[in-house]
PDB file of N, CA and C in Angstrom:
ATOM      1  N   UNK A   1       1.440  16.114   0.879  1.00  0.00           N
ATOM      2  CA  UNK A   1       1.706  14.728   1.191  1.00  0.00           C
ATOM      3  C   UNK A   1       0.544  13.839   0.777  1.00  0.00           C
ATOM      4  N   UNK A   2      -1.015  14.407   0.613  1.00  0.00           N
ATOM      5  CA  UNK A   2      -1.820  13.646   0.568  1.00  0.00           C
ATOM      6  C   UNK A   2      -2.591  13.551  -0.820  1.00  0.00           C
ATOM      7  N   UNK A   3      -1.743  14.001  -1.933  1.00  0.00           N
ATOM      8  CA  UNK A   3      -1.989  14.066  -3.365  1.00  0.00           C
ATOM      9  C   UNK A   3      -1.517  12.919  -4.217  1.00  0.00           C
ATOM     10  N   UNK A   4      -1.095  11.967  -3.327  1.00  0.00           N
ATOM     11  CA  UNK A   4      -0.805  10.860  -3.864  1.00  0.00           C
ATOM     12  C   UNK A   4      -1.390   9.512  -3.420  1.00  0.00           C
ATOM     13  N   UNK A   5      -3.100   9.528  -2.972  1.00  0.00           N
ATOM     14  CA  UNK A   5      -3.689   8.473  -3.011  1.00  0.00           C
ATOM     15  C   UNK A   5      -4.944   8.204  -3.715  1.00  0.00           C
ATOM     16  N   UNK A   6      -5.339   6.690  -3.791  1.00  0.00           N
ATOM     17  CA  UNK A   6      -5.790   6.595  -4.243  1.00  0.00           C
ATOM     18  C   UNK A   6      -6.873   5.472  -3.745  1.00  0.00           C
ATOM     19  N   UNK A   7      -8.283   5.771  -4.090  1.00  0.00           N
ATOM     20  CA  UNK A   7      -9.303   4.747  -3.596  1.00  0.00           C
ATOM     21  C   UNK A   7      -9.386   3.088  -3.939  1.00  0.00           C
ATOM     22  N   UNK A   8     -10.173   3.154  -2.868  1.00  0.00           N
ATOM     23  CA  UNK A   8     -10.379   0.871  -3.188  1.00  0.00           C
ATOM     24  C   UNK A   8     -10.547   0.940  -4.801  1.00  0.00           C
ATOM     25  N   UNK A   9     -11.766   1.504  -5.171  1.00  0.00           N
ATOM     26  CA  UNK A   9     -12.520   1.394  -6.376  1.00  0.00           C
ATOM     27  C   UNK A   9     -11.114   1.892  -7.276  1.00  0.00           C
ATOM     28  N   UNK A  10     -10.078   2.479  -7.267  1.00  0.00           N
ATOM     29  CA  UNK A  10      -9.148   2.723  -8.256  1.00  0.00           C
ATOM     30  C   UNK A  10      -7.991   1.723  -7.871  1.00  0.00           C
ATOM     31  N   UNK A  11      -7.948   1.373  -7.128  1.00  0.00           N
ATOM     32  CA  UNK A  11      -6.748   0.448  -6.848  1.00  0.00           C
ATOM     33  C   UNK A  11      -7.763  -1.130  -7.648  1.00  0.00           C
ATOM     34  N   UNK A  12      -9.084  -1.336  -6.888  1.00  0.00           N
ATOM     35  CA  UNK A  12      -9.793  -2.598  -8.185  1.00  0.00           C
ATOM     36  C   UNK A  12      -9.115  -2.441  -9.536  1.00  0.00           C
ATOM     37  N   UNK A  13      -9.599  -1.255 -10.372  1.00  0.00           N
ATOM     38  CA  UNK A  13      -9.649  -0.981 -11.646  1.00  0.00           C
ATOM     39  C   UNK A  13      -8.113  -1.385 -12.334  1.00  0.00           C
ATOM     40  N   UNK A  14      -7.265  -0.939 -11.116  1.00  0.00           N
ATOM     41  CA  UNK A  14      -5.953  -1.440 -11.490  1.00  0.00           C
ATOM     42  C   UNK A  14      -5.284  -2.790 -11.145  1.00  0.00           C
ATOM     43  N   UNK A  15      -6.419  -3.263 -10.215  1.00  0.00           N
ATOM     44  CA  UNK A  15      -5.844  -4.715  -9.732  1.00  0.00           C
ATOM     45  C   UNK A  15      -6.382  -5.188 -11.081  1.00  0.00           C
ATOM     46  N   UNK A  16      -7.666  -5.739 -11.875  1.00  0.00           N
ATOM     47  CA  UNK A  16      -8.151  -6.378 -12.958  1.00  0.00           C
ATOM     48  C   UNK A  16      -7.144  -5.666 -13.684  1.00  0.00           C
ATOM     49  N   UNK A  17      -6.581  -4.259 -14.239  1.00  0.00           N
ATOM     50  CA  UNK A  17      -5.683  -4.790 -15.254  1.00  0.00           C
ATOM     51  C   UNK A  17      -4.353  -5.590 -15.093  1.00  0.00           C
ATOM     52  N   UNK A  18      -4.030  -5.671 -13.524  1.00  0.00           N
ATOM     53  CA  UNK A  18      -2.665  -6.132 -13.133  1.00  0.00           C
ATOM     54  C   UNK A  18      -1.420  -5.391 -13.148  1.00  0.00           C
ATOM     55  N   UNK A  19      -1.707  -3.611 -13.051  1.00  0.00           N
ATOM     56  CA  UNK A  19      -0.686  -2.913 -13.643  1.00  0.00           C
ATOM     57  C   UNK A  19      -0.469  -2.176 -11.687  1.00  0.00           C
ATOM     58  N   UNK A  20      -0.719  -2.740 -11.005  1.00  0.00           N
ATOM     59  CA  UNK A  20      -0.113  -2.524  -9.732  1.00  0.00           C
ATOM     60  C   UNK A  20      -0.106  -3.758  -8.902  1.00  0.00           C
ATOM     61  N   UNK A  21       0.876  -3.333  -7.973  1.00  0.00           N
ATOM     62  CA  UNK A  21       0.919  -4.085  -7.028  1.00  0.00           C
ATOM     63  C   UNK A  21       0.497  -3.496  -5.102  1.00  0.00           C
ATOM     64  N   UNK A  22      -0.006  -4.054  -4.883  1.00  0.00           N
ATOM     65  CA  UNK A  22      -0.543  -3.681  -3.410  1.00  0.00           C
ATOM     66  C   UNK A  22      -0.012  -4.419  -2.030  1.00  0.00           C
ATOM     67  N   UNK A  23       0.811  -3.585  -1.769  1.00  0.00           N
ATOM     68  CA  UNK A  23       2.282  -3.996  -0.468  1.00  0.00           C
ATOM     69  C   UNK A  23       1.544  -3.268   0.781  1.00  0.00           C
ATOM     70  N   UNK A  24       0.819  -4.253   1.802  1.00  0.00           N
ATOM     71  CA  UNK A  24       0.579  -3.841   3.321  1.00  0.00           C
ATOM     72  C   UNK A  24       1.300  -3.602   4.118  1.00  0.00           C
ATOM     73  N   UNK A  25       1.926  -2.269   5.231  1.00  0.00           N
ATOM     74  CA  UNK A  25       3.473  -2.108   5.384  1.00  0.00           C
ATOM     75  C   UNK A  25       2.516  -2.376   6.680  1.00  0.00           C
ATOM     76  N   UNK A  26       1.857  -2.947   7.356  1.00  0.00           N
ATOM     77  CA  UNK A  26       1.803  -2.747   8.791  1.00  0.00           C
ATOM     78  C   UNK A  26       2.507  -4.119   9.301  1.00  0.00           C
ATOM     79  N   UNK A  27       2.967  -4.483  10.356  1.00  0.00           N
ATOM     80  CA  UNK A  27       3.387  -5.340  11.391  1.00  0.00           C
ATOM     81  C   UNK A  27       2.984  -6.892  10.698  1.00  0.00           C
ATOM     82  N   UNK A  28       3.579  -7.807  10.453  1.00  0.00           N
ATOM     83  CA  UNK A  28       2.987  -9.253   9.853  1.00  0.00           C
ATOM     84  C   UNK A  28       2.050  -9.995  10.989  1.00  0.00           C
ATOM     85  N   UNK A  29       2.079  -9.444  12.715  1.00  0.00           N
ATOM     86  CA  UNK A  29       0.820  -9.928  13.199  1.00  0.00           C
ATOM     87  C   UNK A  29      -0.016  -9.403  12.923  1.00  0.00           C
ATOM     88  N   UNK A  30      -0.567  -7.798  12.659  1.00  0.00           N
ATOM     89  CA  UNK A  30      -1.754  -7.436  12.388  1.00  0.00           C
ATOM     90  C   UNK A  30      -1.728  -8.453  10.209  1.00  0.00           C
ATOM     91  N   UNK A  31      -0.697  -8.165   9.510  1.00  0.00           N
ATOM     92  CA  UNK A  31      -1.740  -8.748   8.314  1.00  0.00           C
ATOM     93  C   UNK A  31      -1.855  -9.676   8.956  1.00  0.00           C
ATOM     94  N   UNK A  32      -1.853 -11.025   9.529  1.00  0.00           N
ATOM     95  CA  UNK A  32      -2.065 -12.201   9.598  1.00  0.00           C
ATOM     96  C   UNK A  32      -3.549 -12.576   9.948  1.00  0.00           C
ATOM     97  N   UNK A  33      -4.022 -11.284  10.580  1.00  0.00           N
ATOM     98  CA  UNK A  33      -5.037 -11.220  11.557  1.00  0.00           C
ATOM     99  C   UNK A  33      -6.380 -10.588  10.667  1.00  0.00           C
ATOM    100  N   UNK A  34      -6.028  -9.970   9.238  1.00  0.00           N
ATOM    101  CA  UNK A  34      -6.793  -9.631   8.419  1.00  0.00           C
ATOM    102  C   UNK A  34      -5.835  -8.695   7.360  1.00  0.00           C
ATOM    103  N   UNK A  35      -6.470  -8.799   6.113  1.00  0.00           N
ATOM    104  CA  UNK A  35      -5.821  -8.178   4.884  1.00  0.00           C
ATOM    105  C   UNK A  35      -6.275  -8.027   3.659  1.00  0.00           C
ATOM    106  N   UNK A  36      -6.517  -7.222   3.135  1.00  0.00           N
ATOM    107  CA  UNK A  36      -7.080  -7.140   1.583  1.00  0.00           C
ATOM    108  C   UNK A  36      -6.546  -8.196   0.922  1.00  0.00           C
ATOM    109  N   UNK A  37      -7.610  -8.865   0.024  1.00  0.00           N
ATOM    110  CA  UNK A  37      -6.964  -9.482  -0.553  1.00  0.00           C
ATOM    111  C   UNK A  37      -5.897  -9.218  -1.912  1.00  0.00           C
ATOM    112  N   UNK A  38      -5.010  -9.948  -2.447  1.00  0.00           N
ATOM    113  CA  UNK A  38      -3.898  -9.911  -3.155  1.00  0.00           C
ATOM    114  C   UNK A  38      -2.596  -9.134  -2.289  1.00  0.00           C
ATOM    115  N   UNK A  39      -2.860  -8.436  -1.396  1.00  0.00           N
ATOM    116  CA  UNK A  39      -1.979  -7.631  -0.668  1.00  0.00           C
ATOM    117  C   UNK A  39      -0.724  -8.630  -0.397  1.00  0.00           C
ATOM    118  N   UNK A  40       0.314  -7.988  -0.451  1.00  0.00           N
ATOM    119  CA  UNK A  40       1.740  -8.478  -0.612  1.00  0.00           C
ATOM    120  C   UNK A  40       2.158  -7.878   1.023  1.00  0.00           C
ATOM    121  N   UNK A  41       2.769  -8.908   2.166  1.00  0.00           N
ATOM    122  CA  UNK A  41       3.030  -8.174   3.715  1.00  0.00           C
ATOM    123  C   UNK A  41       4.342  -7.679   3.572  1.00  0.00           C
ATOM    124  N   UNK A  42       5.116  -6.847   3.463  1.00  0.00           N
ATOM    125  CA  UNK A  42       6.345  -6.249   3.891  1.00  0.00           C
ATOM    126  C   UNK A  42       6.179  -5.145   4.541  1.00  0.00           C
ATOM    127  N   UNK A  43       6.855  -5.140   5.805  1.00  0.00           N
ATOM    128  CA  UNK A  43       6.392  -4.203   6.694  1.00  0.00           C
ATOM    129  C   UNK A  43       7.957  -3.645   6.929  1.00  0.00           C
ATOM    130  N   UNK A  44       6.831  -1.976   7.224  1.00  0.00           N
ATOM    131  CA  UNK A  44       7.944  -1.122   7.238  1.00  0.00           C
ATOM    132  C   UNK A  44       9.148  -0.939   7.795  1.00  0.00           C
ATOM    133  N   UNK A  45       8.800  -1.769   8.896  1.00  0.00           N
ATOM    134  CA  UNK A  45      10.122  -1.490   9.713  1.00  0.00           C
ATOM    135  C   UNK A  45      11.135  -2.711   9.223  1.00  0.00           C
ATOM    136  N   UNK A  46      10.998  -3.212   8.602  1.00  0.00           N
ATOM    137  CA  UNK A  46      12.234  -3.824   7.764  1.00  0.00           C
ATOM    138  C   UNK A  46      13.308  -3.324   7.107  1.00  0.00           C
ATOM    139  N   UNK A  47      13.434  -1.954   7.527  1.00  0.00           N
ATOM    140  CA  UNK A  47      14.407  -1.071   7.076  1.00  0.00           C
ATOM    141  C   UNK A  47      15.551  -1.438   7.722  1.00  0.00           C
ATOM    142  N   UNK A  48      16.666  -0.784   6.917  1.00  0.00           N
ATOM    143  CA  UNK A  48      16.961  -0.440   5.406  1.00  0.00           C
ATOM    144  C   UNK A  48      16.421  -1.052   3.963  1.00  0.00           C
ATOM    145  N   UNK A  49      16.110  -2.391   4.407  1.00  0.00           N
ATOM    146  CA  UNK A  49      15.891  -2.953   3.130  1.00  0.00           C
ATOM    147  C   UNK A  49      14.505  -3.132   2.490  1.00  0.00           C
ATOM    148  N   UNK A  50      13.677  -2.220   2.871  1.00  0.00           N
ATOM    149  CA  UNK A  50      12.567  -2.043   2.826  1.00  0.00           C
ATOM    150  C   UNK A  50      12.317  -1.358   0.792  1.00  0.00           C
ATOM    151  N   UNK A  51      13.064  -0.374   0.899  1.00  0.00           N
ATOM    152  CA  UNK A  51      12.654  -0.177  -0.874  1.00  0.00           C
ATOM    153  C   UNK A  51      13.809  -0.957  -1.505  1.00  0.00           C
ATOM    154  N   UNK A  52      14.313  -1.954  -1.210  1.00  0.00           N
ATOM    155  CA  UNK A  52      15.519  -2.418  -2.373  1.00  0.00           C
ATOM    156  C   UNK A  52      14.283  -3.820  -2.303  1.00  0.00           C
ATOM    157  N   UNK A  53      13.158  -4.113  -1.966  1.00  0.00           N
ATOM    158  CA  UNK A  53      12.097  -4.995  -1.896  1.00  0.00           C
ATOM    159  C   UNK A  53      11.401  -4.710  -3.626  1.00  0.00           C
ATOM    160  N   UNK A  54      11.514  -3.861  -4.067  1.00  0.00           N
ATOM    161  CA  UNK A  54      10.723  -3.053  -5.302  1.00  0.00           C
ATOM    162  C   UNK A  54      10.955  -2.639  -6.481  1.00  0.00           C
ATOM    163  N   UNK A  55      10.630  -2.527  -7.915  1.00  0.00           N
ATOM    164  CA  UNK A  55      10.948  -2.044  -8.734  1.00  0.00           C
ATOM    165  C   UNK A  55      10.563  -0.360  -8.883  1.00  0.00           C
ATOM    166  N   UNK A  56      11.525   0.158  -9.569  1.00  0.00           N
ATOM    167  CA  UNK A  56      10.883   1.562  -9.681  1.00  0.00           C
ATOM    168  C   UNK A  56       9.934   1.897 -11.202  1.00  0.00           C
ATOM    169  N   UNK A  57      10.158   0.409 -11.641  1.00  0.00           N
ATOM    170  CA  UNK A  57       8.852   0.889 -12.922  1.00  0.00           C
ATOM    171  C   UNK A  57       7.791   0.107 -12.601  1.00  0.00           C
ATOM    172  N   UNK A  58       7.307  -0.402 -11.556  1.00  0.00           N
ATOM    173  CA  UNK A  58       5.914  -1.064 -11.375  1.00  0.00           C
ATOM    174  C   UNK A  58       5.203   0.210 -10.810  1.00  0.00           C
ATOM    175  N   UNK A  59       3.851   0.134 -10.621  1.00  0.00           N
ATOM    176  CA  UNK A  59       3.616   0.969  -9.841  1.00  0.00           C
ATOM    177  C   UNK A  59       2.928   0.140  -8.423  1.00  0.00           C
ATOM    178  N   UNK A  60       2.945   0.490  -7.327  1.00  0.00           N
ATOM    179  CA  UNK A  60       2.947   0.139  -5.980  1.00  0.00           C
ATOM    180  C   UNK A  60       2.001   0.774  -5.189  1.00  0.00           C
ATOM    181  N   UNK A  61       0.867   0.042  -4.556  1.00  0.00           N
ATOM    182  CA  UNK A  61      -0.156   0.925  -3.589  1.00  0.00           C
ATOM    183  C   UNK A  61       0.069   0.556  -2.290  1.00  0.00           C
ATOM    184  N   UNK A  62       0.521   1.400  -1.448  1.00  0.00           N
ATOM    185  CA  UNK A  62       0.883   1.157   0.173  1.00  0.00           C
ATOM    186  C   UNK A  62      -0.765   1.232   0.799  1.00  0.00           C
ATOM    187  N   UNK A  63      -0.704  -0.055   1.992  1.00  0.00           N
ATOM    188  CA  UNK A  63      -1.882  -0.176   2.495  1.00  0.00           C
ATOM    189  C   UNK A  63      -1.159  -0.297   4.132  1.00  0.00           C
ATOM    190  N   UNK A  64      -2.255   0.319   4.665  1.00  0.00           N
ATOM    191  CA  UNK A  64      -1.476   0.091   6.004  1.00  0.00           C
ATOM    192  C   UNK A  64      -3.213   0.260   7.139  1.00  0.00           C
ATOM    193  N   UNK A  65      -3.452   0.653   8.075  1.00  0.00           N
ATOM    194  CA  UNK A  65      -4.391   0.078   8.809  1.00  0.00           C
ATOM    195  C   UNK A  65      -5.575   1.118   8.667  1.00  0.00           C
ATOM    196  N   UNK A  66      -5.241   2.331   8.767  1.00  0.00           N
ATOM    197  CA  UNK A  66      -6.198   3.763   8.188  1.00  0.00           C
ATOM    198  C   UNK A  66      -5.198   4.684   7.619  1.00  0.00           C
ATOM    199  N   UNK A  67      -4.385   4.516   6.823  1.00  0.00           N
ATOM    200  CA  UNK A  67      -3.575   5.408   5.922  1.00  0.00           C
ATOM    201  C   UNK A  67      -2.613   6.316   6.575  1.00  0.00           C
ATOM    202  N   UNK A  68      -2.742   6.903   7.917  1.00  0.00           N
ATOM    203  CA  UNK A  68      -1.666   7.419   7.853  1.00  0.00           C
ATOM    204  C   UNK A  68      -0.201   7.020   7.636  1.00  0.00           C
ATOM    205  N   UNK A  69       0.235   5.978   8.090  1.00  0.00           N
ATOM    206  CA  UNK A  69       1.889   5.087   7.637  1.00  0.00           C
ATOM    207  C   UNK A  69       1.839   5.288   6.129  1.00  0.00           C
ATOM    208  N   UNK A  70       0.624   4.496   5.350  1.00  0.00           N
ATOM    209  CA  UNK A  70       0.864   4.295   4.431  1.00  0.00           C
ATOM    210  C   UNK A  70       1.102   5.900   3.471  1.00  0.00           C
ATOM    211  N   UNK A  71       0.782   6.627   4.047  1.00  0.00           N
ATOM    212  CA  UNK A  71       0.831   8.149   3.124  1.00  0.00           C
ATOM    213  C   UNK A  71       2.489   8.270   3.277  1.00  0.00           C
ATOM    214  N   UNK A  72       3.044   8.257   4.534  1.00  0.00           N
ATOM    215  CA  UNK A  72       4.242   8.908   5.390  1.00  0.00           C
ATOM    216  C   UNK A  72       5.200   7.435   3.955  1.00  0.00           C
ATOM    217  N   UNK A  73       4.864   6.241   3.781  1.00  0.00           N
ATOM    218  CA  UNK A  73       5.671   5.706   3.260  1.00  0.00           C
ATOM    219  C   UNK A  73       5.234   5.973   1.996  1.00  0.00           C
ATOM    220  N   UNK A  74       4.643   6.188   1.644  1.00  0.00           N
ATOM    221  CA  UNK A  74       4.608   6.873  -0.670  1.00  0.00           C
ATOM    222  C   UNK A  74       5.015   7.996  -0.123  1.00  0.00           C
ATOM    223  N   UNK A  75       4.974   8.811   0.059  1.00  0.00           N
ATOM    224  CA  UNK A  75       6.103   9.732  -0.265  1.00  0.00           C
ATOM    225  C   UNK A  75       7.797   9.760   0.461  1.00  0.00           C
ATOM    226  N   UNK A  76       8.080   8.816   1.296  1.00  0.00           N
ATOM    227  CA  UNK A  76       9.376   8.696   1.187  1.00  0.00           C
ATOM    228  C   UNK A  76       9.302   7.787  -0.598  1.00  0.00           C
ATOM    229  N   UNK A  77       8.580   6.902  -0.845  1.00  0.00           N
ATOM    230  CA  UNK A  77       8.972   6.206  -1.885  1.00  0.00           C
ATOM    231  C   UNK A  77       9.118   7.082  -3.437  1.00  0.00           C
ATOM    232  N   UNK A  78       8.039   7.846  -3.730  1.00  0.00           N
ATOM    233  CA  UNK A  78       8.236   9.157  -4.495  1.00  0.00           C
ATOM    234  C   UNK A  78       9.141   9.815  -4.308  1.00  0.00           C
ATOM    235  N   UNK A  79       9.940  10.087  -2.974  1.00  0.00           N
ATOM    236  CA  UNK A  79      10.987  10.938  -3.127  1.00  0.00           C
ATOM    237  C   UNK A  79      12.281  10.240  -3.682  1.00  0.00           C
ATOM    238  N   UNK A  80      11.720   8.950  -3.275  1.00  0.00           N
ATOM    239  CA  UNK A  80      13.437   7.854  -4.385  1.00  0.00           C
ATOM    240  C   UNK A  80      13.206   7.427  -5.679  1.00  0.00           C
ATOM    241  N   UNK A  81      11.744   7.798  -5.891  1.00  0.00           N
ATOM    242  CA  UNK A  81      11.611   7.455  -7.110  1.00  0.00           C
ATOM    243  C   UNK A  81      10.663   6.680  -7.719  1.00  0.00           C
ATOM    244  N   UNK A  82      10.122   5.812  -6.605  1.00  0.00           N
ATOM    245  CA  UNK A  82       8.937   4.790  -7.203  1.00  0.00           C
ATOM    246  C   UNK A  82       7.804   5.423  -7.655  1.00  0.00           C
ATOM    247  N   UNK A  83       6.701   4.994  -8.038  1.00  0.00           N
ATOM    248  CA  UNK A  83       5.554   5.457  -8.785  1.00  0.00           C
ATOM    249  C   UNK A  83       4.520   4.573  -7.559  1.00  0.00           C
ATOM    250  N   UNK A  84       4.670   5.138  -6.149  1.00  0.00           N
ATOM    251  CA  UNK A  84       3.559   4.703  -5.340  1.00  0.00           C
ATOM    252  C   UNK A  84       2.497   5.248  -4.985  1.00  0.00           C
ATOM    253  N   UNK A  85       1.664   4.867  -4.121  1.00  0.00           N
ATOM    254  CA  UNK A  85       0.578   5.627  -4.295  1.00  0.00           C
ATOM    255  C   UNK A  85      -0.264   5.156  -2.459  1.00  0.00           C
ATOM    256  N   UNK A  86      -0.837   6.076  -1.674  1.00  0.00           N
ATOM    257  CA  UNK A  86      -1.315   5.169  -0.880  1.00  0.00           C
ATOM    258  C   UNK A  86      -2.834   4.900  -0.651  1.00  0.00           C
ATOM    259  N   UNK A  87      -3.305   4.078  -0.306  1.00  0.00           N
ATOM    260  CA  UNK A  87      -4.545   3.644  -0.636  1.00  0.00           C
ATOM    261  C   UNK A  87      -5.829   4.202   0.798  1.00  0.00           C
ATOM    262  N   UNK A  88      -6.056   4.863   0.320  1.00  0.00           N
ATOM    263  CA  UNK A  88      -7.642   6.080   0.797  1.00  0.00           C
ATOM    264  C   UNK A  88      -8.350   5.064   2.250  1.00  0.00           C
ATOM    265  N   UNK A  89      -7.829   5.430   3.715  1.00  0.00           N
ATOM    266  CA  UNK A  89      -8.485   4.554   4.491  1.00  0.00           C
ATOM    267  C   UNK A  89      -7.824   3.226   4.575  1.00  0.00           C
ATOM    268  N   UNK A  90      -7.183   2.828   4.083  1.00  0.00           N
ATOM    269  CA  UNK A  90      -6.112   1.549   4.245  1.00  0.00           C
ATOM    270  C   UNK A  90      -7.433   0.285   4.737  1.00  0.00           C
ATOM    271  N   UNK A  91      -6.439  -0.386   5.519  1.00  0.00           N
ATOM    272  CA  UNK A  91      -7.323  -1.994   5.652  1.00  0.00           C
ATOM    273  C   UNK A  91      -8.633  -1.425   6.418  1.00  0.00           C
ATOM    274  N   UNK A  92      -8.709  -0.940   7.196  1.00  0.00           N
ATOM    275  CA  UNK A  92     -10.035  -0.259   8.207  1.00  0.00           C
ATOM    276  C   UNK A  92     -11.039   0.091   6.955  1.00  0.00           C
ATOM    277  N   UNK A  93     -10.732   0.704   6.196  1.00  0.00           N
ATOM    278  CA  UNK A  93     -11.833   1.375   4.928  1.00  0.00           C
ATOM    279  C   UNK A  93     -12.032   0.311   3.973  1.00  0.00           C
ATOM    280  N   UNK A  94     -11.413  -0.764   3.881  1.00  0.00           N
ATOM    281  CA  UNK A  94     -11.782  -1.913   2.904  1.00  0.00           C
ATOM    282  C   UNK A  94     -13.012  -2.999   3.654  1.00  0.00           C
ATOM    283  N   UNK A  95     -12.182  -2.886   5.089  1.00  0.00           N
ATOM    284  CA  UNK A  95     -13.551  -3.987   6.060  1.00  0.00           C
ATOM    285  C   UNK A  95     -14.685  -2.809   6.477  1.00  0.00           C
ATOM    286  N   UNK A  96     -14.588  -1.429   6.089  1.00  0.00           N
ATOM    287  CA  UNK A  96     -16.228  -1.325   6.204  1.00  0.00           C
ATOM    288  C   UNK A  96     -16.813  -0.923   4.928  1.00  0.00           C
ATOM    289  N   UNK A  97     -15.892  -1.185   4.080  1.00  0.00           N
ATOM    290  CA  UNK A  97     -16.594  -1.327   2.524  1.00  0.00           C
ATOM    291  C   UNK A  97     -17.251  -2.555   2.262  1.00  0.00           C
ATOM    292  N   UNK A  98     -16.264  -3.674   2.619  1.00  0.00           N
ATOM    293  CA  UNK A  98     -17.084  -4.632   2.855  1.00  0.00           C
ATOM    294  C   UNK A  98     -18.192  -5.490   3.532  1.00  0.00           C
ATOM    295  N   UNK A  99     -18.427  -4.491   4.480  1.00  0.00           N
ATOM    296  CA  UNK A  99     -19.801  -4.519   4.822  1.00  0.00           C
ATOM    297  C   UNK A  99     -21.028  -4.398   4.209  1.00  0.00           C
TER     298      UNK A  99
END
């Protein structure tokens, strides 16, 4: 389950080329309250309509508060097909990077 993430410093490299997009699935009061920047809020529990939100040829980095959601949601999304990925430590590991 956990072979499909990927760090701040690789999700940067791909934000400057613009070849991902970075979707925060936690609750819209916690993003409101803090969020990486460029991060896109759709939160998970917006299901069913949660992956008809997405293309399956972009590629997509799930961020969520310390990664576990966000792992549990790239691989439901890998199993339908998207090219997601989830991001190493989620929002918690970006605010003490940015320290």
């Amino acid at each position: 389950m956990y072979r499909y993430v990927i760090t701040l410093g690789e999700w940067k490299k791909l934000q400057a080329k613009g070849n991902a997009r970075l979707v925060d699935v936690r609750e819209e009061e916690r993003y409101q309250k803090g969020h990486i920047p460029g991060a896109i809020s759709v939160p998970y529990s917006e299901e069913p309509d949660f992956l008809n939100r997405f293309q399956k040829r972009e590629v997509i980095v799930v961020c969520c508060d310390r990664g576990n959601l966000s792992a549990k949601v790239t691989l439901r999304m890998r199993k339908a097909g998207y090219a997601a990925y989830s991001l190493a430590g989620g929002y918690e590991g970006y605010r003490r990077f940015q320290k």
